[in-house]
C-alpha atoms as a PDB file:
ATOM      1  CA  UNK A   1       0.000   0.000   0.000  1.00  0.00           C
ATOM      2  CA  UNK A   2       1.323   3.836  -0.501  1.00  0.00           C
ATOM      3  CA  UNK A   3       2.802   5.524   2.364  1.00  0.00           C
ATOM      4  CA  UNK A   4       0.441   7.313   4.593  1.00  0.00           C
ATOM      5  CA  UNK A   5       2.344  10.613   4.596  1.00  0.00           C
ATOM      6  CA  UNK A   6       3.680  12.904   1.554  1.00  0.00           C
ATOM      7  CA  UNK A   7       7.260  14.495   1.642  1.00  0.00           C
ATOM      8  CA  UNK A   8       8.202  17.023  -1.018  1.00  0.00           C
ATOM      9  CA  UNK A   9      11.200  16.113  -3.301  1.00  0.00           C
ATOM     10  CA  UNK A  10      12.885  19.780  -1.506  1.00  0.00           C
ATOM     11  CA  UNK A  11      12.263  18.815   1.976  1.00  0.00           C
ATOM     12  CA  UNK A  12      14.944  15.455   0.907  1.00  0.00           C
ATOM     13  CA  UNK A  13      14.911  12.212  -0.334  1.00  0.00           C
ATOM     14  CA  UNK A  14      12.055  11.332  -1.868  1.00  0.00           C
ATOM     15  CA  UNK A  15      10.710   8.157  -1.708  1.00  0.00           C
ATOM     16  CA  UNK A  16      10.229   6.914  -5.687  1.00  0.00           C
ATOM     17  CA  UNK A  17      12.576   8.061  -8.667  1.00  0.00           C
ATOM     18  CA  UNK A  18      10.689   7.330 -11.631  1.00  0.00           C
ATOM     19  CA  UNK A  19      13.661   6.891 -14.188  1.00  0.00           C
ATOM     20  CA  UNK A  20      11.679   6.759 -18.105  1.00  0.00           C
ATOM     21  CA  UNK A  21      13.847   6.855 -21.174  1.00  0.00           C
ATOM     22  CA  UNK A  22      12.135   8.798 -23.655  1.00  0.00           C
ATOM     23  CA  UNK A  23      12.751   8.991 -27.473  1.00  0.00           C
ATOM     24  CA  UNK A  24      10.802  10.653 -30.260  1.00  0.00           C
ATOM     25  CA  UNK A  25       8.027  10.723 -28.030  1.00  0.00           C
ATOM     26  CA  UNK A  26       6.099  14.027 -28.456  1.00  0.00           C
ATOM     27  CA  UNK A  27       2.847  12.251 -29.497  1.00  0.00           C
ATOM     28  CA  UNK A  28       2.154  11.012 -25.787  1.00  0.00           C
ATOM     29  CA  UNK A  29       5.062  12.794 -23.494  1.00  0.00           C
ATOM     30  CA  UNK A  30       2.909  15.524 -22.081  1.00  0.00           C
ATOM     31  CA  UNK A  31      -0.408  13.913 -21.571  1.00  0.00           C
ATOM     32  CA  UNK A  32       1.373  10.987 -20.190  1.00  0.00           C
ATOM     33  CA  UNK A  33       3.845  12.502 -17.825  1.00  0.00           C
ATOM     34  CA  UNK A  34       1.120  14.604 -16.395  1.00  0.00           C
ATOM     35  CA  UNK A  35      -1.437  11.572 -15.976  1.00  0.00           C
ATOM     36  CA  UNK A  36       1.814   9.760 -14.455  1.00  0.00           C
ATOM     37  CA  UNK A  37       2.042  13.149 -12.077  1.00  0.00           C
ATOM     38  CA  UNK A  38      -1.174  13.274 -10.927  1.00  0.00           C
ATOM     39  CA  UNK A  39      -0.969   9.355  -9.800  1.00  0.00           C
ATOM     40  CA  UNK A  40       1.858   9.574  -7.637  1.00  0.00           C
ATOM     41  CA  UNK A  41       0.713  12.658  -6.401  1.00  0.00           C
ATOM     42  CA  UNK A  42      -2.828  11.207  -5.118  1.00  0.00           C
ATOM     43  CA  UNK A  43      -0.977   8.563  -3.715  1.00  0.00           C
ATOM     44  CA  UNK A  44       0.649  10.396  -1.510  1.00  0.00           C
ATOM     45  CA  UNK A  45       4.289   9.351  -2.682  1.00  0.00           C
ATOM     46  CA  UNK A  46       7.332  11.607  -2.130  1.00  0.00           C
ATOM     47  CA  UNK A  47       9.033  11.193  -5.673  1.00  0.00           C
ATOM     48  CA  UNK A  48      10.607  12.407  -8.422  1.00  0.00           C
ATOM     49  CA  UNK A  49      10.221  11.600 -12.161  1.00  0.00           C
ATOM     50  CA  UNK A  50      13.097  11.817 -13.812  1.00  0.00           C
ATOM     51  CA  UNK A  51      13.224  11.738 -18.085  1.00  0.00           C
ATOM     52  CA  UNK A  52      16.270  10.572 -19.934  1.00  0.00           C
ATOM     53  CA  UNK A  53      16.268  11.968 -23.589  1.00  0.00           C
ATOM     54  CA  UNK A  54      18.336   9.649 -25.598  1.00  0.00           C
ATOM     55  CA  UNK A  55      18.543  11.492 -29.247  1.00  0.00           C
ATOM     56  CA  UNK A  56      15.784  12.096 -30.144  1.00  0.00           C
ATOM     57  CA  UNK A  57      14.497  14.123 -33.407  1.00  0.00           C
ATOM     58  CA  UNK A  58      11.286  15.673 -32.759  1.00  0.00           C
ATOM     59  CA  UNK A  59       9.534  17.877 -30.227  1.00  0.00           C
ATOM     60  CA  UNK A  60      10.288  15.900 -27.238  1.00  0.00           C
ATOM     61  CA  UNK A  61      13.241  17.510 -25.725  1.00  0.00           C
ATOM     62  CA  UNK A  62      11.193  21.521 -26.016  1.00  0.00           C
ATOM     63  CA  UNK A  63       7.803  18.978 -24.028  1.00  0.00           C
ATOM     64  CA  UNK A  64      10.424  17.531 -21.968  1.00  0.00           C
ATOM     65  CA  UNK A  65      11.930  20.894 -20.624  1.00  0.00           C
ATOM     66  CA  UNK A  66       8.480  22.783 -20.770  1.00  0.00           C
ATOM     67  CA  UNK A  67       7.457  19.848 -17.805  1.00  0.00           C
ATOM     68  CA  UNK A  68      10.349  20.287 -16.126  1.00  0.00           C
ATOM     69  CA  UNK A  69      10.043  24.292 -15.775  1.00  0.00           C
ATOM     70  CA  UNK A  70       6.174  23.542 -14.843  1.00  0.00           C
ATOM     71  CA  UNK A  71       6.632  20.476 -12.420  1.00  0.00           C
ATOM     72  CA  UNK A  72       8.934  20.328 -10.084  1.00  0.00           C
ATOM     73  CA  UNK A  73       8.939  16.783  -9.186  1.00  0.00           C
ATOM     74  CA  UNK A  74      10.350  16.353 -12.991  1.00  0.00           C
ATOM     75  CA  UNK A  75      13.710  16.685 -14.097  1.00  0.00           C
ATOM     76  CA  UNK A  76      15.148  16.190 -17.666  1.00  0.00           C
ATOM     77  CA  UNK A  77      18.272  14.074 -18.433  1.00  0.00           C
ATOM     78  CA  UNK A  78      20.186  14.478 -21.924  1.00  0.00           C
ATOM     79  CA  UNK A  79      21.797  11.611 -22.917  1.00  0.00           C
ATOM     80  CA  UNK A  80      22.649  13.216 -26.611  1.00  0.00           C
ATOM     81  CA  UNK A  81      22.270   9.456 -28.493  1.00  0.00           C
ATOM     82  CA  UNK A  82      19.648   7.284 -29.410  1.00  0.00           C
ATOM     83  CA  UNK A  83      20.844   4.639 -26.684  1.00  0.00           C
ATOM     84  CA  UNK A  84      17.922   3.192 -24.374  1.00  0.00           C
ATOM     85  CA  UNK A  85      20.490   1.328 -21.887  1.00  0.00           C
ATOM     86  CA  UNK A  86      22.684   4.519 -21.342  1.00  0.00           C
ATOM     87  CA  UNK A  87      19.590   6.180 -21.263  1.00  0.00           C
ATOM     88  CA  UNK A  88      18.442   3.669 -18.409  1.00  0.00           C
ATOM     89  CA  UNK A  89      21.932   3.717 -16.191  1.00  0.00           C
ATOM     90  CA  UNK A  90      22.160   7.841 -16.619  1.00  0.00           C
ATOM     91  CA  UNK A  91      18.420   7.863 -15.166  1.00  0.00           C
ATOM     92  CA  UNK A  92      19.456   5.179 -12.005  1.00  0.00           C
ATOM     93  CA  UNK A  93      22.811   6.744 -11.287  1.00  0.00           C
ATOM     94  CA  UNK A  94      21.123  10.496 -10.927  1.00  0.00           C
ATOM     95  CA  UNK A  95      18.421   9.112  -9.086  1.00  0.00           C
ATOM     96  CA  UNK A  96      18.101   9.879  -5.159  1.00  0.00           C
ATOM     97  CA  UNK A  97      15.085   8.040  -4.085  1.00  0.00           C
ATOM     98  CA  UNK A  98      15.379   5.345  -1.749  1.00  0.00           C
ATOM     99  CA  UNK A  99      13.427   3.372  -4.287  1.00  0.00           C
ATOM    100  CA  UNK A 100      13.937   3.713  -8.093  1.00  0.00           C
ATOM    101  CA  UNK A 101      11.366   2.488 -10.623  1.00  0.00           C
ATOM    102  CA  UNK A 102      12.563   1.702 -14.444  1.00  0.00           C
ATOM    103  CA  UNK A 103       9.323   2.601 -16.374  1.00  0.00           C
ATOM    104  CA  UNK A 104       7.904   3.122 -20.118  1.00  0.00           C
ATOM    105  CA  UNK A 105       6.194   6.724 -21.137  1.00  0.00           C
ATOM    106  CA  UNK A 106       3.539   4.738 -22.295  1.00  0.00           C
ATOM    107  CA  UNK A 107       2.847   2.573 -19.756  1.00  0.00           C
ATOM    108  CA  UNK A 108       2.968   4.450 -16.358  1.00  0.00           C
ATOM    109  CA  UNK A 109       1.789   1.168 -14.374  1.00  0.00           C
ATOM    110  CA  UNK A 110       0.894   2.543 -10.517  1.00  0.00           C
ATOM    111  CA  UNK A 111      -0.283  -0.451  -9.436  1.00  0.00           C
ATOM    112  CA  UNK A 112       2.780  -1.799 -10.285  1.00  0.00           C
ATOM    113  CA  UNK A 113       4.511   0.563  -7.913  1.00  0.00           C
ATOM    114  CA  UNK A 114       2.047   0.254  -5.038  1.00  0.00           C
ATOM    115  CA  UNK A 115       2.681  -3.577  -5.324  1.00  0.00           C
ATOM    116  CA  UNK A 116       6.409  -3.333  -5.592  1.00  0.00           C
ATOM    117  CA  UNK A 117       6.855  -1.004  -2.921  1.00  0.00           C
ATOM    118  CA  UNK A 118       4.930  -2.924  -0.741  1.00  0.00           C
ATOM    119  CA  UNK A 119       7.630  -6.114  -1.743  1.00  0.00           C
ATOM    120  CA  UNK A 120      10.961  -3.433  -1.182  1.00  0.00           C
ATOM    121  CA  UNK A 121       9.444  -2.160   1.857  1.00  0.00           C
ATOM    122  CA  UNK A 122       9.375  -6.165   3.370  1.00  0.00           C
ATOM    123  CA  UNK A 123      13.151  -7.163   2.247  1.00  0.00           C
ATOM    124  CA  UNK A 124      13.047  -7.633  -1.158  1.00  0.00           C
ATOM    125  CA  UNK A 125      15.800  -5.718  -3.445  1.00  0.00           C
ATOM    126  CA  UNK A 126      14.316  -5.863  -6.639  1.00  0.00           C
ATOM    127  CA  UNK A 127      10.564  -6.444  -8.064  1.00  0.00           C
ATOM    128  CA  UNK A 128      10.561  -7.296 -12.033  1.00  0.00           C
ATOM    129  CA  UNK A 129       7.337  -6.874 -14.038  1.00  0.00           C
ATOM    130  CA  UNK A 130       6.913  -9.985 -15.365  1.00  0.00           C
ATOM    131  CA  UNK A 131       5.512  -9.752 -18.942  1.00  0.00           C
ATOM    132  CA  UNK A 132       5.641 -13.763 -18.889  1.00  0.00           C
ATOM    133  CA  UNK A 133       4.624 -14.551 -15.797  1.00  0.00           C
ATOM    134  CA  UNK A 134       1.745 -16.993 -15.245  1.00  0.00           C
ATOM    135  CA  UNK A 135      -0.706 -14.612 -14.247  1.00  0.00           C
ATOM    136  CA  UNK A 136       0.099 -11.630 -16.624  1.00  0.00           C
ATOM    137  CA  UNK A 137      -2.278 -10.459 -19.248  1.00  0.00           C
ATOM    138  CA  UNK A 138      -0.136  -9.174 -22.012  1.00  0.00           C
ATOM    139  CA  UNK A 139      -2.258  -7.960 -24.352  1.00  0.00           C
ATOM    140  CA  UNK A 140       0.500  -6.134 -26.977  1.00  0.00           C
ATOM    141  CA  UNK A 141       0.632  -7.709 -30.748  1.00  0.00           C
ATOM    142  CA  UNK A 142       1.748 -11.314 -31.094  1.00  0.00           C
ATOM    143  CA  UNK A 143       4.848 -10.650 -32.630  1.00  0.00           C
ATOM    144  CA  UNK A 144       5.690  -8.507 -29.495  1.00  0.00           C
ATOM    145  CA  UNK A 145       5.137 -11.183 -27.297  1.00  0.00           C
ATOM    146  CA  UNK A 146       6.737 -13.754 -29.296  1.00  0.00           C
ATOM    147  CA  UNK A 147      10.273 -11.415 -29.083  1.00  0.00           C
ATOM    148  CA  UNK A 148       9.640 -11.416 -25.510  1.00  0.00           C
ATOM    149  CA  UNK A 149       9.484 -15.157 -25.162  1.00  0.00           C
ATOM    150  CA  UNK A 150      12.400 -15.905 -27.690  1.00  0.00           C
ATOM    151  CA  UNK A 151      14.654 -13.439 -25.506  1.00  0.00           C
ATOM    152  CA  UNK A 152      14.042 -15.106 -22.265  1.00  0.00           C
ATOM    153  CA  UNK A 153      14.423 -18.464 -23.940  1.00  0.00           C
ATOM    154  CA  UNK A 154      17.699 -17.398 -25.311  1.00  0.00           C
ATOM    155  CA  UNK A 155      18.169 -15.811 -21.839  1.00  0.00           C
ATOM    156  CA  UNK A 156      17.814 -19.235 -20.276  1.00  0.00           C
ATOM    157  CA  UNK A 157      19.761 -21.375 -22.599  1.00  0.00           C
ATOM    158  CA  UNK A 158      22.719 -19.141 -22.720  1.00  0.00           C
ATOM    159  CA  UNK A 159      23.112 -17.556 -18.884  1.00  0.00           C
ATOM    160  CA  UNK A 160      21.771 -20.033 -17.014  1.00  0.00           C
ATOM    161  CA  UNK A 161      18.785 -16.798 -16.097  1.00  0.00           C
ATOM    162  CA  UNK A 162      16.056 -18.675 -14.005  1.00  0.00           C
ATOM    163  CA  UNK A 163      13.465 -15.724 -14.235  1.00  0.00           C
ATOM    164  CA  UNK A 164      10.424 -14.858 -17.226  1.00  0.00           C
ATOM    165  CA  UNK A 165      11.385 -11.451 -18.078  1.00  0.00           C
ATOM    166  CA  UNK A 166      14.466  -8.700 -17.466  1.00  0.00           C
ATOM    167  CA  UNK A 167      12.866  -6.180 -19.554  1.00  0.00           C
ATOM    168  CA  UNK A 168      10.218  -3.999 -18.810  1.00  0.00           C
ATOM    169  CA  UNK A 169       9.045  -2.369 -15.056  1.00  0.00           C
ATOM    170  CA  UNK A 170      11.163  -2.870 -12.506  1.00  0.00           C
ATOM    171  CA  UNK A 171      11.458  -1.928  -9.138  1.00  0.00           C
ATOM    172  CA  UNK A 172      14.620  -2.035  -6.296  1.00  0.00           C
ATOM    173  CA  UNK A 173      16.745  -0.426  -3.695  1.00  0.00           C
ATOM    174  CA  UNK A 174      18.899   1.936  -4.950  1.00  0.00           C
ATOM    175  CA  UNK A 175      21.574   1.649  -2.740  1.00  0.00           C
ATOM    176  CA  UNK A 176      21.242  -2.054  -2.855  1.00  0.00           C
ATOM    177  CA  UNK A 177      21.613  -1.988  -6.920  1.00  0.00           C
ATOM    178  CA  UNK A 178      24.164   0.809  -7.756  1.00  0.00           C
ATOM    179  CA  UNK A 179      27.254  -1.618  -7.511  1.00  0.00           C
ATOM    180  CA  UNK A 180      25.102  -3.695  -9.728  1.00  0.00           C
ATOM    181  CA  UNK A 181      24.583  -0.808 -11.972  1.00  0.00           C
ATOM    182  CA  UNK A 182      28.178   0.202 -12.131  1.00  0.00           C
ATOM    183  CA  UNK A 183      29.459  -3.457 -12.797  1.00  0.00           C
ATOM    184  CA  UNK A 184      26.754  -3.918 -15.888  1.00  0.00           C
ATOM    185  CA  UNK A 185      28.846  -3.126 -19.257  1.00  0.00           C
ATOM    186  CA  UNK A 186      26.266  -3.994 -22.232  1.00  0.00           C
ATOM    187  CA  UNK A 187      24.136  -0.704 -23.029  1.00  0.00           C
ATOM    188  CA  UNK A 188      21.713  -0.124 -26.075  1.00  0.00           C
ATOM    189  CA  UNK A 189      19.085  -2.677 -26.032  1.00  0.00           C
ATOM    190  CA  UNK A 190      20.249  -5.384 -23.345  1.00  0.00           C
ATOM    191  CA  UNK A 191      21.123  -3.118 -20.018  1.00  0.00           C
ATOM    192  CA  UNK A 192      18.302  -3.885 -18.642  1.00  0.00           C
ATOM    193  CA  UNK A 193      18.153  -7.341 -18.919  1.00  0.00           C
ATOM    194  CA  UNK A 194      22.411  -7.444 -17.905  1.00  0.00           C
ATOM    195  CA  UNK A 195      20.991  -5.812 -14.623  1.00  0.00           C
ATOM    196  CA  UNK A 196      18.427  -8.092 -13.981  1.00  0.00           C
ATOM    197  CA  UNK A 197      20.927 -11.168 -14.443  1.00  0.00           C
ATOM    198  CA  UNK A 198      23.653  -9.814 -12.617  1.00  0.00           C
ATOM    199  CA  UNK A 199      21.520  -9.041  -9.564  1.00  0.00           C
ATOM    200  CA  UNK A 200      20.427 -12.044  -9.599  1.00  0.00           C
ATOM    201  CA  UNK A 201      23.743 -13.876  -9.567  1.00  0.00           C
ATOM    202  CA  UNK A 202      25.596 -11.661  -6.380  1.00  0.00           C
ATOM    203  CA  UNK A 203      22.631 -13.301  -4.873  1.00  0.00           C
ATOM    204  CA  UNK A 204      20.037 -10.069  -4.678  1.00  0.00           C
ATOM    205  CA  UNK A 205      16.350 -11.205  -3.163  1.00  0.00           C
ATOM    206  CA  UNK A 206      14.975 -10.674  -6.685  1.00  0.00           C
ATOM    207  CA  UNK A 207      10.957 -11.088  -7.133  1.00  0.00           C
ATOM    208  CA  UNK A 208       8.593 -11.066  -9.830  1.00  0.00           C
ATOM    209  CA  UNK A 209       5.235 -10.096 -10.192  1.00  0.00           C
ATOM    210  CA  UNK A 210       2.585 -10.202 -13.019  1.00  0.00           C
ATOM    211  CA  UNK A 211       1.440  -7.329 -15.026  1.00  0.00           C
ATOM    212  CA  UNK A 212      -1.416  -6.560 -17.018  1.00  0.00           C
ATOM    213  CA  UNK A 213       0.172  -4.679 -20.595  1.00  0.00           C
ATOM    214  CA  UNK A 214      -1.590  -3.216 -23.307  1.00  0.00           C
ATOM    215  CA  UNK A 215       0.086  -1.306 -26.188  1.00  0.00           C
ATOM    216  CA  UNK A 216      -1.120   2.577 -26.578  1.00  0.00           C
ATOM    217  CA  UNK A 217       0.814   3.182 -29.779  1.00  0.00           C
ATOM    218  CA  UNK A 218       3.452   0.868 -32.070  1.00  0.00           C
ATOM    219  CA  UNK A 219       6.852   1.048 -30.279  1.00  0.00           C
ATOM    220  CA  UNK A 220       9.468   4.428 -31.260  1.00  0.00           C
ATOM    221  CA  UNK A 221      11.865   1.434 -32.647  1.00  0.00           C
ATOM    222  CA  UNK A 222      10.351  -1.234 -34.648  1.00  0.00           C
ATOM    223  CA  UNK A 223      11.032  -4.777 -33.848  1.00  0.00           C
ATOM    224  CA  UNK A 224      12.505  -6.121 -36.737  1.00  0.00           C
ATOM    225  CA  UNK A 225      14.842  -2.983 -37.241  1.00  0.00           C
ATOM    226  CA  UNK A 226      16.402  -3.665 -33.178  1.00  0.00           C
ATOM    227  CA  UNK A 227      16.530  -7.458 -33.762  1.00  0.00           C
ATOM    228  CA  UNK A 228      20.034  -7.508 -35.085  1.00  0.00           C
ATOM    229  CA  UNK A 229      21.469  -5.126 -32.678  1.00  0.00           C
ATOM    230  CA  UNK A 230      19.918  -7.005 -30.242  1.00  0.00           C
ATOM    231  CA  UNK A 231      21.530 -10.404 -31.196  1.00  0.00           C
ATOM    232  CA  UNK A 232      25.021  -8.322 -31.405  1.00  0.00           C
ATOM    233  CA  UNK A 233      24.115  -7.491 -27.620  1.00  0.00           C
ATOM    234  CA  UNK A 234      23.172 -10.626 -26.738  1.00  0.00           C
ATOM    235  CA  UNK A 235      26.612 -11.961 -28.384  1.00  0.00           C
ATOM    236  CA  UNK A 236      28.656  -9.437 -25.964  1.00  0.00           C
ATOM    237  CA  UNK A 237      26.628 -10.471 -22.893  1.00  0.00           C
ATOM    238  CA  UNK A 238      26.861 -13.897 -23.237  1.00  0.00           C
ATOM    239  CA  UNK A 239      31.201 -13.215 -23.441  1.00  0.00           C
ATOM    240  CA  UNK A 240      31.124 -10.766 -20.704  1.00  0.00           C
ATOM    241  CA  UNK A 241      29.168 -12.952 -18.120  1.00  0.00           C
ATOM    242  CA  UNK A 242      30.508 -16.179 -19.077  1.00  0.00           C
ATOM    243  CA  UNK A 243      33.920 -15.585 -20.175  1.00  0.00           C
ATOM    244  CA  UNK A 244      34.864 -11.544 -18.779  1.00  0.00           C
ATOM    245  CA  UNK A 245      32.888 -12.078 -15.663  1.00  0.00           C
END
């Protein structure tokens, strides 16, 4: 459940930082950061929302700063390069919540946070979103879901990974996961999932929990054009866990 009492991000630490990587996003940034807002503000969460802009080439850095002069629970990051896992670690290293939450601009999932909270706040260090977990509903297009289940296959097969998912929400201790952070070397499409891993194997109390997904517009970067980055990344991470360590 949310905390009883509210704190202002001045008055200290706040209790959530909202890290979202944003990228060509003008379509949905301001109604969706605002909706997101308003949430954690009825709630009753101390927090602070912080955007990483990662290259992108239409109106979403001018939205992005316009909510940032206007709310000040929001800050803007500028990560200068399309690059969703630098993107990701810039977000988690400026962070100063005592939790941090890895979200999507178009998701902005509160139960998720009220239920992953709840988990941190009882001894767990991290809470995963679990796109593949048993009781999910993921409504987004088939061939979505089928990259989903081919990565965590490959995931499986090649690492050893005993979870359903390392990419998507996610929830943990920040001060818990910062050495993680800073030991993770894969960026670009496969951070997050490097995180997940490597928490996993220092021996992290990492949970998951279902979610319930549906898409509100195709994704900034189609499927097919990431899928042979993505198998590049997947290449280096498989070297640098099993081989660089």
């Amino acid at each position: 459940m949310p905390p009883k009492e509210s704190v202002s991000c001045e008055m200290g630490e706040p209790l959530l930082s909202v890290v979202i990587p944003i990228f060509n996003e003008e379509a949905i940034l301001d109604t969706a950061a605002r909706a997101l807002h308003q949430r954690l503000q009825t709630r009753g969460y101390s927090f602070e929302i912080l955007l990483a802009e990662n290259g992108s080439t239409d109106s979403t850095r001018l939205i992005a700063a316009a909510l940032e002069s206007e709310l000040p629970e929001v800050r803007v990051l500028e990560i200068g390069e399309p690059n969703y896992g630098r993107a990701l670690r810039c977000g988690i290293e400026a962070a100063s919540g005592k939790y941090v939450i890895c979200d999507e601009i178009d998701l902005g999932d509160v139960d998720f946070y009220d239920r992953a909270v709840a988990l941190l706040e009882t001894g767990a260090d991290m809470v995963v979103g679990s796109k593949r977990h048993p009781h999910s509903n993921d409504a987004r297009p088939w061939l979505r879901r089928q990259g989903t289940a081919v990565m965590n296959s490959l995931l499986r097969f090649a690492l050893d990974f005993r979870g359903t998912d390392t990419h998507g929400l996610k929830a943990f201790r920040r001060e818990r996961l910062l050495p993680v952070v800073a030991s993770c070397i894969v960026e670009q499409n496969l951070f997050a999932s490097e995180l997940v891993i490597r928490a996993g194997r220092v021996g992290l109390d990492v949970r998951e929990i279902p979610l319930h997904l549906r898409e509100i517009r195709p994704p900034s970067v189609g499927l097919m054009r990431r899928v042979p980055n993505v198998m590049f990344d997947l290449g280096r991470l498989i070297w640098i866990i099993r081989v660089h360590r």
